[in-house]
PDB file of N, CA and C in Angstrom:
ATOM      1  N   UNK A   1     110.472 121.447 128.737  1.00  0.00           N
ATOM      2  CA  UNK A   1     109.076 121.666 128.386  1.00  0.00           C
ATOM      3  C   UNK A   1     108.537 122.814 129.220  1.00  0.00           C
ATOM      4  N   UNK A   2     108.209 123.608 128.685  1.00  0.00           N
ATOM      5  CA  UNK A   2     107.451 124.774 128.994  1.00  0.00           C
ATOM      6  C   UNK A   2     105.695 125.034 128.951  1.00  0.00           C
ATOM      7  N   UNK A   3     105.220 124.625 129.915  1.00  0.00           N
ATOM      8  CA  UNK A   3     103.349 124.405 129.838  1.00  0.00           C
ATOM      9  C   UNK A   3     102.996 126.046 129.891  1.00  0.00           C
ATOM     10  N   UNK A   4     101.950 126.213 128.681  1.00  0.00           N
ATOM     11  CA  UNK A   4     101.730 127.710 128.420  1.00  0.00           C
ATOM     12  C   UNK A   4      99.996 127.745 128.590  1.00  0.00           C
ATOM     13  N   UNK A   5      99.101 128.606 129.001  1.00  0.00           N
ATOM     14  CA  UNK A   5      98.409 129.005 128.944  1.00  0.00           C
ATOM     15  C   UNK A   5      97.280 128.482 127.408  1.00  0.00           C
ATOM     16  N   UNK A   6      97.723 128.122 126.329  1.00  0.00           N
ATOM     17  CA  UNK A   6      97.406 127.974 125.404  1.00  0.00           C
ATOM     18  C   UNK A   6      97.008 126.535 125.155  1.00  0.00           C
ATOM     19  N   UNK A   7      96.816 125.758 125.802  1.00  0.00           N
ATOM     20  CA  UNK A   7      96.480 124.432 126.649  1.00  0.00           C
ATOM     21  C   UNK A   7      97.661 122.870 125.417  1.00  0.00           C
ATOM     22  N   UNK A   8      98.589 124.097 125.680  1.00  0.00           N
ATOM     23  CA  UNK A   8      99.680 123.228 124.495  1.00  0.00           C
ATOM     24  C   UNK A   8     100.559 122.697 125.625  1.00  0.00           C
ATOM     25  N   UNK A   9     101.503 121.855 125.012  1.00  0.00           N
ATOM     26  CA  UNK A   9     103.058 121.861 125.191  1.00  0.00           C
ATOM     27  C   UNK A   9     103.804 122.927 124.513  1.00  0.00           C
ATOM     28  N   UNK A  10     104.815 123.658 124.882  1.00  0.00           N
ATOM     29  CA  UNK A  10     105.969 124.435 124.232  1.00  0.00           C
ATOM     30  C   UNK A  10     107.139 124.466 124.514  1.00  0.00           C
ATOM     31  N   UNK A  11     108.281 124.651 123.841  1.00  0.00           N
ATOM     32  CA  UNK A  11     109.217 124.185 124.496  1.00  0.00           C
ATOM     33  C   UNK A  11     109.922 125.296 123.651  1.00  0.00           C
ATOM     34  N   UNK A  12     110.690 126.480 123.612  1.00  0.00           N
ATOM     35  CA  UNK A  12     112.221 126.810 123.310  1.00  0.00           C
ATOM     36  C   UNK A  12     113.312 125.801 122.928  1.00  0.00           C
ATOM     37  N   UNK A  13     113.573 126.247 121.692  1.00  0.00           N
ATOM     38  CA  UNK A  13     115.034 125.395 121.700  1.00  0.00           C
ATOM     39  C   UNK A  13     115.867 126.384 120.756  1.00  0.00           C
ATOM     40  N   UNK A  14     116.944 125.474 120.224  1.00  0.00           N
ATOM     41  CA  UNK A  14     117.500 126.083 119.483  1.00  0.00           C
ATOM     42  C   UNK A  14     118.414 125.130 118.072  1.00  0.00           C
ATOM     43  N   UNK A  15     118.913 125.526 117.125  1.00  0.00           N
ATOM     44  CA  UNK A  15     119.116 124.247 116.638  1.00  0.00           C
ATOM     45  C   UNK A  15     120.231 124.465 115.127  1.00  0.00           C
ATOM     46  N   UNK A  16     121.383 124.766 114.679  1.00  0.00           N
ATOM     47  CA  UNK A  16     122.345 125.226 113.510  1.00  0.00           C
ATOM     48  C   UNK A  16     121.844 126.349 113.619  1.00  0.00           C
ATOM     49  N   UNK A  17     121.902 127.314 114.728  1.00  0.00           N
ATOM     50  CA  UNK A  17     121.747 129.177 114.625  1.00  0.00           C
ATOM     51  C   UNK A  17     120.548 129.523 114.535  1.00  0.00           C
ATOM     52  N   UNK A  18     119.280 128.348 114.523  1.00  0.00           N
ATOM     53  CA  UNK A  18     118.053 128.859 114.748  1.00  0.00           C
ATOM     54  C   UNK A  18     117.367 128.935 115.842  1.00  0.00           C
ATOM     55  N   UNK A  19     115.978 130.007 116.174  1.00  0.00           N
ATOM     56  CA  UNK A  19     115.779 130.070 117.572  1.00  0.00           C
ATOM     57  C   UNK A  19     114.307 128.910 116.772  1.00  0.00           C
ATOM     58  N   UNK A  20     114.137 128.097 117.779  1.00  0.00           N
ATOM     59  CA  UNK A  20     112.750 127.064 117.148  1.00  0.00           C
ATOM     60  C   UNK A  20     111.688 127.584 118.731  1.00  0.00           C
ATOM     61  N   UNK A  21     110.945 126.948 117.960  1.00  0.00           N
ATOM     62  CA  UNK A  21     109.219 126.752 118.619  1.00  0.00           C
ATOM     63  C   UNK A  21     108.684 125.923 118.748  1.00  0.00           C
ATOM     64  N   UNK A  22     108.854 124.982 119.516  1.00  0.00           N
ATOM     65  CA  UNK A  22     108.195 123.318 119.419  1.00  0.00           C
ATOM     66  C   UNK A  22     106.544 124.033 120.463  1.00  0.00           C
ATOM     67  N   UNK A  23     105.510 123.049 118.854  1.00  0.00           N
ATOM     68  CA  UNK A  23     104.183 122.983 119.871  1.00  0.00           C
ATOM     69  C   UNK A  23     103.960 121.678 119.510  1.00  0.00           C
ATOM     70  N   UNK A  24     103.096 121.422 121.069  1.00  0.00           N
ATOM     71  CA  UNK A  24     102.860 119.837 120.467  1.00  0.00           C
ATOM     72  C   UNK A  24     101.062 120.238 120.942  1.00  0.00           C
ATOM     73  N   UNK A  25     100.565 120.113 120.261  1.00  0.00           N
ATOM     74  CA  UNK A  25      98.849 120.323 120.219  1.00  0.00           C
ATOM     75  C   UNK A  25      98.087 119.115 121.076  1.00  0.00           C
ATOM     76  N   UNK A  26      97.046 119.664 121.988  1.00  0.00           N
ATOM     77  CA  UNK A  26      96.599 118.484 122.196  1.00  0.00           C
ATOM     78  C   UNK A  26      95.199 118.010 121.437  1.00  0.00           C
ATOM     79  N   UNK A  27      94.964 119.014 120.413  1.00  0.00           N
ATOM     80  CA  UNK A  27      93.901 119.127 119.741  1.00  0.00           C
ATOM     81  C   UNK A  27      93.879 117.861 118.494  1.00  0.00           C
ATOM     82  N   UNK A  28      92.945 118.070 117.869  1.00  0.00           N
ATOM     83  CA  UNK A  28      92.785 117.072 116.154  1.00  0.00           C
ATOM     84  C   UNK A  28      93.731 117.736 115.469  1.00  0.00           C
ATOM     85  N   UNK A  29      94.516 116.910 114.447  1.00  0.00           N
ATOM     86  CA  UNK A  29      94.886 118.103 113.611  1.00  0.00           C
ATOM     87  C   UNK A  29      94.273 118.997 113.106  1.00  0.00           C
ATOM     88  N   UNK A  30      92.941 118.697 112.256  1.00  0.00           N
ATOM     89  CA  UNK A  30      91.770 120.082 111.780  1.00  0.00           C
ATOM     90  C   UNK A  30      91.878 120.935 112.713  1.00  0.00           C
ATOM     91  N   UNK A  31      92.026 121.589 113.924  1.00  0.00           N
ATOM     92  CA  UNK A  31      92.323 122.187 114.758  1.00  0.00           C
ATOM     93  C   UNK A  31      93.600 122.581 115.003  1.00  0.00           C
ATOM     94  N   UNK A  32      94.563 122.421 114.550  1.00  0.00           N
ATOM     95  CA  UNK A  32      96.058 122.791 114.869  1.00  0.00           C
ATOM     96  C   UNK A  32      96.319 124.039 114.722  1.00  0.00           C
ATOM     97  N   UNK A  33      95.648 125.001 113.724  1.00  0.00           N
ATOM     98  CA  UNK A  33      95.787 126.100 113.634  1.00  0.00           C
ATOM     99  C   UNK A  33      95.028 126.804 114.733  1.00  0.00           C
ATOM    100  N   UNK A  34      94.102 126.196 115.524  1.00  0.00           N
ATOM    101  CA  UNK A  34      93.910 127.355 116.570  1.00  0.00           C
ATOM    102  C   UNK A  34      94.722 126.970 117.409  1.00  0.00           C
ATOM    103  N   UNK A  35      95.311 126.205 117.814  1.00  0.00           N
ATOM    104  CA  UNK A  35      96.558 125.745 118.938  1.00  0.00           C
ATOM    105  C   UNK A  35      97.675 127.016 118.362  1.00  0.00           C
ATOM    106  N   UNK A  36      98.319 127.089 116.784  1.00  0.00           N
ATOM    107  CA  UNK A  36      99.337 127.618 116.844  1.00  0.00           C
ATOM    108  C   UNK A  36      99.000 129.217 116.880  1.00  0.00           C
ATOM    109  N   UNK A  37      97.909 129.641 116.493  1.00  0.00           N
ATOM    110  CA  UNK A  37      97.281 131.283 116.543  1.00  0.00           C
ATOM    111  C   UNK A  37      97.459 131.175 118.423  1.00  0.00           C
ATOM    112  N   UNK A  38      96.767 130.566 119.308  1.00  0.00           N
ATOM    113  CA  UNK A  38      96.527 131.015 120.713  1.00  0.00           C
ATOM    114  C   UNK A  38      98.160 130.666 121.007  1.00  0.00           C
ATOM    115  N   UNK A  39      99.255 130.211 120.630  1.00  0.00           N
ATOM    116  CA  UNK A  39     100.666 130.057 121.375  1.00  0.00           C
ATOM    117  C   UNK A  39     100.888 131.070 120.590  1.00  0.00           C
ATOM    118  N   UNK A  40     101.158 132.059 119.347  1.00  0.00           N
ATOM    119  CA  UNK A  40     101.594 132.776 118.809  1.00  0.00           C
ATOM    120  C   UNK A  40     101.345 133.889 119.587  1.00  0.00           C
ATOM    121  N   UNK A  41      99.813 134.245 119.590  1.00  0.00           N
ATOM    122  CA  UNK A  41      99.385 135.554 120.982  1.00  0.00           C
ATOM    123  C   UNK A  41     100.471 135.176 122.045  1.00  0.00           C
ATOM    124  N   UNK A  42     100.488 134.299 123.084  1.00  0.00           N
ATOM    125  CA  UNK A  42     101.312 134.625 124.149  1.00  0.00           C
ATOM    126  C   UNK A  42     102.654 134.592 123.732  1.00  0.00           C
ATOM    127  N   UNK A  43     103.397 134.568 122.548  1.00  0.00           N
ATOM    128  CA  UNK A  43     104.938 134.332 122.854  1.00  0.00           C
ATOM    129  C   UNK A  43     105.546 135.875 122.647  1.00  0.00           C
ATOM    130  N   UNK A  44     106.615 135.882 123.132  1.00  0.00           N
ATOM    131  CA  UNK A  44     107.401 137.106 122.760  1.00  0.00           C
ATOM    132  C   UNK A  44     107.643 137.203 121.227  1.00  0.00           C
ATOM    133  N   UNK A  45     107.627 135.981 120.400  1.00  0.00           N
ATOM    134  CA  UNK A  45     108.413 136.161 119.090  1.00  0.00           C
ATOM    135  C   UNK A  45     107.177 136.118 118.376  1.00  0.00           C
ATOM    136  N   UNK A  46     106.941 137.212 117.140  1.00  0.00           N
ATOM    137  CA  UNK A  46     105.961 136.800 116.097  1.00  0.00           C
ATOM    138  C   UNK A  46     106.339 135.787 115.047  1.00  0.00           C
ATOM    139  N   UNK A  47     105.586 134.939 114.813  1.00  0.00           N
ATOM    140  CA  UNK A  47     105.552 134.209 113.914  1.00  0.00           C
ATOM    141  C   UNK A  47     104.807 134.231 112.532  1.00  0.00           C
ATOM    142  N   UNK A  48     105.602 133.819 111.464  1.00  0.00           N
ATOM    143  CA  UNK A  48     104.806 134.239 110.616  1.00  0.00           C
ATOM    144  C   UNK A  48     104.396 132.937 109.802  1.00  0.00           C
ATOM    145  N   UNK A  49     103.501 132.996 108.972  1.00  0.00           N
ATOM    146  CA  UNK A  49     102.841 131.688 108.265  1.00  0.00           C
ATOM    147  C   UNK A  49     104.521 131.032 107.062  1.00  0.00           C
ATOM    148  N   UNK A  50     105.101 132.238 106.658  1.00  0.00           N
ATOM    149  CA  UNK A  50     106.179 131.125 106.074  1.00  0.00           C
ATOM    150  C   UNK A  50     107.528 130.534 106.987  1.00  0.00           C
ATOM    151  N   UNK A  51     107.535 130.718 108.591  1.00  0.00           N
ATOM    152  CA  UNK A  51     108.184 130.246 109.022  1.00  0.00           C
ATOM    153  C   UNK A  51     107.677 129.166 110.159  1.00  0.00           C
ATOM    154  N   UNK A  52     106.744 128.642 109.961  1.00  0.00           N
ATOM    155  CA  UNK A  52     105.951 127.898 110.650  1.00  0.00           C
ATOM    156  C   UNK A  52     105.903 126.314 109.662  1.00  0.00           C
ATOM    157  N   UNK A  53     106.450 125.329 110.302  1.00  0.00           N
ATOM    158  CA  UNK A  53     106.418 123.686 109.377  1.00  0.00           C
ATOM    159  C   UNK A  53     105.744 122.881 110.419  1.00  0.00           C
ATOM    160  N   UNK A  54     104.829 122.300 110.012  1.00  0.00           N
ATOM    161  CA  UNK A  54     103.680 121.298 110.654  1.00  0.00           C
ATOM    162  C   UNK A  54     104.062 119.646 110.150  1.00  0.00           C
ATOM    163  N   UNK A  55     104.333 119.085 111.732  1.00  0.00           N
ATOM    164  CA  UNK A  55     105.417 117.980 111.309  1.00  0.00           C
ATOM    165  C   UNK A  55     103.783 117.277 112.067  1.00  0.00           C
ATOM    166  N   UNK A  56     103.368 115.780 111.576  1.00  0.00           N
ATOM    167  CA  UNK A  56     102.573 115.319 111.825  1.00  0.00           C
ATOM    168  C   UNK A  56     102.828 113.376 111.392  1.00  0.00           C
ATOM    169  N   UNK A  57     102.334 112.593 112.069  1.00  0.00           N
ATOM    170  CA  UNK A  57     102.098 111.335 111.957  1.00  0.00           C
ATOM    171  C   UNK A  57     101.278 111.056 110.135  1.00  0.00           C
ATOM    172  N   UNK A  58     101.879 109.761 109.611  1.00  0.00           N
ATOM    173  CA  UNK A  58     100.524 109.638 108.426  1.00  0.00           C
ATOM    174  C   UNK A  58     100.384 107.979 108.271  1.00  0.00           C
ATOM    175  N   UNK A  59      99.328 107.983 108.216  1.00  0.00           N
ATOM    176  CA  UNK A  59      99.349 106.392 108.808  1.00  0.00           C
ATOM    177  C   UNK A  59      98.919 105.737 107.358  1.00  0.00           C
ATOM    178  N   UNK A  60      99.255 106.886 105.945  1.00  0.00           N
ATOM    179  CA  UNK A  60      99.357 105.819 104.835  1.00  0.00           C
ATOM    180  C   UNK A  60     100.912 106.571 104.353  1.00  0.00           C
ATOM    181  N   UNK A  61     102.024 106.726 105.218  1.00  0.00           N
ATOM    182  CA  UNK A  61     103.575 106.276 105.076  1.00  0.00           C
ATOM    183  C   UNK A  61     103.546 105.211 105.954  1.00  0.00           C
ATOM    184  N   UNK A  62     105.194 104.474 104.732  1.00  0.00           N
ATOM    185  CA  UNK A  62     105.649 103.556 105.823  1.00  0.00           C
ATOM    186  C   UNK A  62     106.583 104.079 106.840  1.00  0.00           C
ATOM    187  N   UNK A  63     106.463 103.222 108.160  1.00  0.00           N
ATOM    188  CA  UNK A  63     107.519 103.968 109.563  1.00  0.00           C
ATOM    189  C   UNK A  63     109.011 104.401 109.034  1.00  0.00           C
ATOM    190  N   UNK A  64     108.934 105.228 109.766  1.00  0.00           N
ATOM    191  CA  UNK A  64     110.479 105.987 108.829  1.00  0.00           C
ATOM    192  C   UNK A  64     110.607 106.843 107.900  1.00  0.00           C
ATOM    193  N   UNK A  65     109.389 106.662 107.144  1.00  0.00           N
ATOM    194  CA  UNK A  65     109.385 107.713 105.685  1.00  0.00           C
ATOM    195  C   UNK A  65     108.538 108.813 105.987  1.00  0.00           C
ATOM    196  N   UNK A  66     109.434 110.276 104.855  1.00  0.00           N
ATOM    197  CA  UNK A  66     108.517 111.623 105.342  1.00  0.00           C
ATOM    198  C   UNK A  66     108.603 112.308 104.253  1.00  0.00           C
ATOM    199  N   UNK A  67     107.970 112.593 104.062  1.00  0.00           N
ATOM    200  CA  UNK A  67     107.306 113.843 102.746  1.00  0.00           C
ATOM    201  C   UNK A  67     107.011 115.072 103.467  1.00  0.00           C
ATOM    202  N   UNK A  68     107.560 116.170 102.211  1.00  0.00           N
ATOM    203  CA  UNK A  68     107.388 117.494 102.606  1.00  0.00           C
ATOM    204  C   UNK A  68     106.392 117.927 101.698  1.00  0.00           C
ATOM    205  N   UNK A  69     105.550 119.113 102.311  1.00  0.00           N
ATOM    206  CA  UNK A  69     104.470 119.685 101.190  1.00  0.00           C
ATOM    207  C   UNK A  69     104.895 121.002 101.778  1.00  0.00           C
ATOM    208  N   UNK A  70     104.967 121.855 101.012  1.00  0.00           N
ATOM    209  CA  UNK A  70     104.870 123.446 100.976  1.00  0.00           C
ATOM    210  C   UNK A  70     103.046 123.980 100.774  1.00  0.00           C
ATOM    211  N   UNK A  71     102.558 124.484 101.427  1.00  0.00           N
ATOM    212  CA  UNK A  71     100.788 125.303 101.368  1.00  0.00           C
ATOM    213  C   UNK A  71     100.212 124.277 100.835  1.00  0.00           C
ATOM    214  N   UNK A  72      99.237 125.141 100.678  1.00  0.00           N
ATOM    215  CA  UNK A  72      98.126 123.789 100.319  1.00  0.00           C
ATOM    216  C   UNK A  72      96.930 123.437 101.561  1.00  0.00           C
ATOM    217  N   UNK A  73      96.308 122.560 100.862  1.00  0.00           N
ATOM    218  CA  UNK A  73      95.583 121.894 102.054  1.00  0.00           C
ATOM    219  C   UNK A  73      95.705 120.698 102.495  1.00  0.00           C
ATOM    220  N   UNK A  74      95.012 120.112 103.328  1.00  0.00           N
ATOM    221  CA  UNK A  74      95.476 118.600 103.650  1.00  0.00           C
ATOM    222  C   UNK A  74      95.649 117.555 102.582  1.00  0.00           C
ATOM    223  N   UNK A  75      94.775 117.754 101.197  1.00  0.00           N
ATOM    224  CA  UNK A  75      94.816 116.900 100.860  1.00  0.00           C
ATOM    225  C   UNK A  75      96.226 116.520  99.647  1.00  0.00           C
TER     226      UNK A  75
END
């Protein structure tokens, strides 16, 4: 774990030949996007909006189960 300026968690990793970006926000989600804009300013790597996946809790799945959405909005 890497503590950044951006009042996140971040962490480097790596993972089947990819370089990853773990943020863990301490914000609301409605807010997640200014967490990932202020870690994007400080990192060496630009990021761009189609390589960025927002993994989140949903408390109408059951434990274990996960759905993917591509854009959009929350709802």
């Amino acid at each position: 774990r890497v503590d950044r300026p951006c009042c996140d968690d971040v962490a480097l990793a790596a993972a089947h030949g990819l370089e990853l970006v773990l943020l863990k926000p301490q914000s609301l989600m409605s807010l997640s996007s200014l967490s990932v804009t202020s870690a994007n300013e400080q990192l060496i790597y630009r990021l761009h909006p189609e390589d960025i996946y927002l993994v989140h809790n949903d408390l109408d799945k059951a434990l274990g189960k996960v759905a993917f959405k591509v854009g959009g909005s929350t709802r």
